[in-house]
Protein backbone atom coordinates (compact mmCIF):
# COMPACT_ATOMS: atom_id res chain seq x y z
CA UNK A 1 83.09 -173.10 60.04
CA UNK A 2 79.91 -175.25 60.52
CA UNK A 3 79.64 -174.57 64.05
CA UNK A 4 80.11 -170.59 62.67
CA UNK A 5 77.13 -170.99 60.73
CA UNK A 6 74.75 -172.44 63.33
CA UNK A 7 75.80 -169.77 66.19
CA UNK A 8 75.36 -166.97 63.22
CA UNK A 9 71.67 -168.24 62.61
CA UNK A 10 70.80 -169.06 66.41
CA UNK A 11 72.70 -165.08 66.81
CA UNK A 12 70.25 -163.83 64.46
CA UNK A 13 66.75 -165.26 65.42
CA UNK A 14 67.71 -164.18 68.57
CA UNK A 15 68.13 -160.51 67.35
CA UNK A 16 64.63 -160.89 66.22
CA UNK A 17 62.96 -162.00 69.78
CA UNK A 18 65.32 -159.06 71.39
CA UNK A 19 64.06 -156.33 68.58
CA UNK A 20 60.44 -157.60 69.08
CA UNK A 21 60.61 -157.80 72.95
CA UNK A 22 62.35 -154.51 73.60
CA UNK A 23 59.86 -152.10 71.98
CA UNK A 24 58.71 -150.85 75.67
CA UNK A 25 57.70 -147.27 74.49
CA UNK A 26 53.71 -148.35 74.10
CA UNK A 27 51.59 -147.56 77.26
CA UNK A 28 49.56 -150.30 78.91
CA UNK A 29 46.43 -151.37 77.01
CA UNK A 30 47.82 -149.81 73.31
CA UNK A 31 48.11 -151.59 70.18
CA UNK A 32 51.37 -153.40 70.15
CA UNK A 33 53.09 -155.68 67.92
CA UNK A 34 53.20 -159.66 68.96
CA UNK A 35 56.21 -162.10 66.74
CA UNK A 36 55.29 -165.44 66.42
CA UNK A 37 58.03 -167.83 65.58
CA UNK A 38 58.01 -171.76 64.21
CA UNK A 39 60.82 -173.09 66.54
CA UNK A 40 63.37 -171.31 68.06
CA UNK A 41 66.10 -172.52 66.97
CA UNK A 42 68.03 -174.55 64.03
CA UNK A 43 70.84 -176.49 64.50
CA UNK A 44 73.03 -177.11 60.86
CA UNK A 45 74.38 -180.52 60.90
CA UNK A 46 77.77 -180.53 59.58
CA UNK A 47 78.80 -179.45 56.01
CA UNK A 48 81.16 -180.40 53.74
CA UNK A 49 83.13 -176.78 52.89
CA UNK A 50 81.89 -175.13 49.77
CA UNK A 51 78.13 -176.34 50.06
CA UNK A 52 75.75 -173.71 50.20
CA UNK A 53 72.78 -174.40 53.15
CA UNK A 54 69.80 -172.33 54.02
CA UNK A 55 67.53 -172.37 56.42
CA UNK A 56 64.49 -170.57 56.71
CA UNK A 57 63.01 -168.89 60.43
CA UNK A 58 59.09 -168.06 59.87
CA UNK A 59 57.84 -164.79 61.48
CA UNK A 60 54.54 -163.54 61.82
CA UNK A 61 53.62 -160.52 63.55
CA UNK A 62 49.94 -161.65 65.96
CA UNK A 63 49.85 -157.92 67.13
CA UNK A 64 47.10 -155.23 66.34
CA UNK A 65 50.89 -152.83 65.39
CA UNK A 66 53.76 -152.73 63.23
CA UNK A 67 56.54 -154.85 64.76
CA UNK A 68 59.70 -153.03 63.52
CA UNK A 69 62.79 -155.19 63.42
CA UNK A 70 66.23 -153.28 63.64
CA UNK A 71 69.75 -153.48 63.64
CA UNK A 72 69.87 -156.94 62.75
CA UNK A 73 73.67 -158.21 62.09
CA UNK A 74 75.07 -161.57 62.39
CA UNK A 75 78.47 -162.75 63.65
């Protein structure tokens, strides 16, 4: 279940780089959006069952235009 958890966040952040990387539909030299991450990944040491963890990713957009993130799910 731990190991779950850790693939489901790494799965996620990941989403985020993909969303942010495959937004091709700008022209060279336009505004475009630029994420900006605090580590890449997060690995959850292991958890008793029943104990709630969080972890938060930080996520800035550095781009001169929107960065749109879509279709996020996790596992």
């Amino acid at each position: 279940m731990h190991q779950k958890m850790g693939f489901a966040c790494t799965l996620l952040f990941m989403v985020f780089i993909l969303a942010a990387l495959t937004r091709g539909d700008q022209g060279a030299g336009a505004p475009a959006p630029s994420l900006m991450t605090r580590g890449e990944t997060f690995s959850f040491k292991p958890v008793p069952d029943g104990i709630e963890i969080h972890h938060t990713f930080t996520m800035q957009n550095k781009g001169d235009a929107l960065l749109e993130i879509q279709n996020v799910r996790t596992d």
